[in-house]
Protein backbone atom coordinates (compact mmCIF):
# COMPACT_ATOMS: atom_id res chain seq x y z
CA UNK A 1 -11.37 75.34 40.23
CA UNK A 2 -8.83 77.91 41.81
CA UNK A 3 -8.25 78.73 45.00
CA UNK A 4 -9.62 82.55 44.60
CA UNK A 5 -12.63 80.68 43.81
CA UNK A 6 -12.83 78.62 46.69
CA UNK A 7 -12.16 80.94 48.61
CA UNK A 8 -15.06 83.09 47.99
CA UNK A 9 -17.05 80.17 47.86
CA UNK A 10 -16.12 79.25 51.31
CA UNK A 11 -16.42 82.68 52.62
CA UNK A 12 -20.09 82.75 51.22
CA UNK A 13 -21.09 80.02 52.51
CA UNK A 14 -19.69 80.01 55.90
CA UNK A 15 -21.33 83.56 56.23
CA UNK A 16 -24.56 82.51 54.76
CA UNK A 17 -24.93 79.30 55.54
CA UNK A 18 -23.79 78.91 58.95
CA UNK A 19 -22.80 81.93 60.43
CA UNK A 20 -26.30 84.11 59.83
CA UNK A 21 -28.14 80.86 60.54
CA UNK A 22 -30.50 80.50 63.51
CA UNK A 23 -28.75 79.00 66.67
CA UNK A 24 -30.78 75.87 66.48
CA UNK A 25 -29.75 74.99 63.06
CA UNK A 26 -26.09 76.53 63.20
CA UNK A 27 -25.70 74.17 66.77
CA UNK A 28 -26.93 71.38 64.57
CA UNK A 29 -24.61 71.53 62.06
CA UNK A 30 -21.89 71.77 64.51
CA UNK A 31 -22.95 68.71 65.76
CA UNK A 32 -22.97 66.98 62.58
CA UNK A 33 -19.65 68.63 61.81
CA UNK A 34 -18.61 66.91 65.44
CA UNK A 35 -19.85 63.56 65.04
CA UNK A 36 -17.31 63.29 61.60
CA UNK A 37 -20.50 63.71 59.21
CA UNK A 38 -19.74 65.86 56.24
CA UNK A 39 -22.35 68.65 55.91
CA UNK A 40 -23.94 69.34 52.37
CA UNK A 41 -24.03 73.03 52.25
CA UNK A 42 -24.84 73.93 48.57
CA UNK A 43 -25.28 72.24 45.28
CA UNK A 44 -23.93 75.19 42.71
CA UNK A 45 -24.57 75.82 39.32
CA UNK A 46 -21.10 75.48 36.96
CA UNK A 47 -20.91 77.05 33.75
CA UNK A 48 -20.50 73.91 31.71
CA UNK A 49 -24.35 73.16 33.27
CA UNK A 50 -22.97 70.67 35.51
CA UNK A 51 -23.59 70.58 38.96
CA UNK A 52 -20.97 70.99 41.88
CA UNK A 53 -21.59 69.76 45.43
CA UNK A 54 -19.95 71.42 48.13
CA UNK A 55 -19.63 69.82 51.11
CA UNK A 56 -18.20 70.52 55.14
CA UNK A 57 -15.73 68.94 57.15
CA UNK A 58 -14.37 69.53 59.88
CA UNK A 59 -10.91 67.96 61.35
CA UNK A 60 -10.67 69.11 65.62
CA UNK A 61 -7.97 66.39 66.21
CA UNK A 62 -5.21 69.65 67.17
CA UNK A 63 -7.64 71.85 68.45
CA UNK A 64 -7.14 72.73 72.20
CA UNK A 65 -9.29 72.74 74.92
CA UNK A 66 -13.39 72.13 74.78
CA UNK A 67 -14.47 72.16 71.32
CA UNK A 68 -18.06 73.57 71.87
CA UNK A 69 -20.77 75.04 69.68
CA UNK A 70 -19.66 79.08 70.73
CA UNK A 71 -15.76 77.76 70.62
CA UNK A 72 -16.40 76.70 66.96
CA UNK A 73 -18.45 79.39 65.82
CA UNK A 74 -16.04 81.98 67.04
CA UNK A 75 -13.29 80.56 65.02
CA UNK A 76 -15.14 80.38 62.03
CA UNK A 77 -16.30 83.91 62.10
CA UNK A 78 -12.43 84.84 62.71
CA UNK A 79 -11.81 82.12 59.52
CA UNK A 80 -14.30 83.92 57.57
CA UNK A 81 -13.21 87.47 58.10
CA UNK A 82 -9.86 86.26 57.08
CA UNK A 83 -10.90 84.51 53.93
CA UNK A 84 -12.74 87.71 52.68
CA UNK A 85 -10.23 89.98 53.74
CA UNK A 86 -7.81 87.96 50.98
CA UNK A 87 -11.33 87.62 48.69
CA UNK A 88 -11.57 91.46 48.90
CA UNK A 89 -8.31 92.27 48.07
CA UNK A 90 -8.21 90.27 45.14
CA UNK A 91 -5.00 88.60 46.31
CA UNK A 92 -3.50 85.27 46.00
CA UNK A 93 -3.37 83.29 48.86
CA UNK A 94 -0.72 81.52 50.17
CA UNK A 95 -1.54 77.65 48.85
CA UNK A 96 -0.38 74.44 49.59
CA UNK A 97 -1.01 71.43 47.59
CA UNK A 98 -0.60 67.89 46.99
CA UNK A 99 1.23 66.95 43.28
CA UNK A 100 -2.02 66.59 41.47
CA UNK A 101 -3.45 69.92 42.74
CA UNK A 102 -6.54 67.80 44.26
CA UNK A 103 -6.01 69.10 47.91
CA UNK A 104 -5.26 72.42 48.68
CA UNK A 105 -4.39 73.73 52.01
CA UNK A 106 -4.88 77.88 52.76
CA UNK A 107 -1.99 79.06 54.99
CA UNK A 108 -4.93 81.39 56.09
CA UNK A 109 -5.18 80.77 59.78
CA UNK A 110 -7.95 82.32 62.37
CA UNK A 111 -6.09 82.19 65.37
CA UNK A 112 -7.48 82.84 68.62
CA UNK A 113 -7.77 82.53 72.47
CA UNK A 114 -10.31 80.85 73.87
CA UNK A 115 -10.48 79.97 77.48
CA UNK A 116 -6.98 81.35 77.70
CA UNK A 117 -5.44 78.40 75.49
CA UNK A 118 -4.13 79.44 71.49
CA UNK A 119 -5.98 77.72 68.54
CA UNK A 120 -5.17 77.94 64.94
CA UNK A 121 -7.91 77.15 62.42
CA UNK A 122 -7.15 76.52 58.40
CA UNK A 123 -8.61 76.17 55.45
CA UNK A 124 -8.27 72.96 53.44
CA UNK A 125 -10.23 71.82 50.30
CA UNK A 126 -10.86 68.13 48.94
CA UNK A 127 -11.61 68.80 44.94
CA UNK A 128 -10.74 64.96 44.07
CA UNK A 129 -14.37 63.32 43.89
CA UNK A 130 -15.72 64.22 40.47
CA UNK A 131 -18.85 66.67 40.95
CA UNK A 132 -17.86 67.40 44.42
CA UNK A 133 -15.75 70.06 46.70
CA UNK A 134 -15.52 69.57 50.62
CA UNK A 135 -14.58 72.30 52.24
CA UNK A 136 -12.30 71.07 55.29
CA UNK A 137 -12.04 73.53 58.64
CA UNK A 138 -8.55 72.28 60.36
CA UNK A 139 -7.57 73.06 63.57
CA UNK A 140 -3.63 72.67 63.47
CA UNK A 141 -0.68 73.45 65.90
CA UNK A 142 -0.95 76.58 66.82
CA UNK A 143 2.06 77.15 68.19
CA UNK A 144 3.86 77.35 64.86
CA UNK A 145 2.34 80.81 64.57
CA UNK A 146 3.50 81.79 68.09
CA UNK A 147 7.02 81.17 66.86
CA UNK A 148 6.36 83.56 63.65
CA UNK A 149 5.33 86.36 66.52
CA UNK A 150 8.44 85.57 68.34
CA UNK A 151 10.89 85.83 65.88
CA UNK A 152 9.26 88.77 64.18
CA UNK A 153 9.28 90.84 67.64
């Protein structure tokens, strides 16, 4: 799979599937996504008539501040407008990768200020189970964007 396609995948289903769900379920899943579950969100069709499960994770260790249920869903709607913005475009994204290609890391980040503190949200996907992709949300430093801004100014 390549990252375009995850991509729009992701965008999708983050839209669809979280995003425009009701409060009550969307809080639910956060809380799954909290607890360190991995949420199923879709089992998709592939060409070859196999099927591909896609999956949610979701790594807060760098995030900063209270990770709540409106903290989490505001970066993902920032994360999602980002993803189709690149989706839209029809442009490559900016991928990083382990050797084998079986983790790939977006260098798309949502970054925002919540509470007053800076938060950077990524991207990451986990295609090395057979049959199955996992989507990972990332919270990482922020403050290596706040450099970019600096230097750039």
């Amino acid at each position: 799979m390549n990252a375009p396609s995850v991509l729009a995948i992701a965008a999708t289903l983050f839209k669809t599937g979280i995003l425009d769900a009701g409060r009550t379920e969307a809080k639910r899943y956060f809380r799954e996504l909290e607890a360190g579950r991995e949420l199923i969100l879709s089992d998709m069709a592939m060409p070859d008539k196999s099927t591909l499960r896609i999956k949610l994770q979701l790594m807060p260790q760098e995030f900063r501040g209270n990770l709540n249920f409106s903290a989490f869903k505001e970066q993902l709607l920032y994360l999602t407008t980002e993803l189709a913005k690149i989706v839209n475009a029809k442009s490559e994204p900016l991928v990083m990768s382990d050797d084998d290609g079986g983790q790939l890391l977006f260098n798309i980040p949502a970054i925002t200020y919540i509470d007053g503190v800076l938060n950077a949200l990524v991207l990451g996907a986990d295609l090395r189970r057979p049959g199955t992709l996992v989507l990972q949300l990332m919270f990482i430093d922020p403050e290596q964007y706040r450099s970019a801004e600096i230097k750039t100014a």
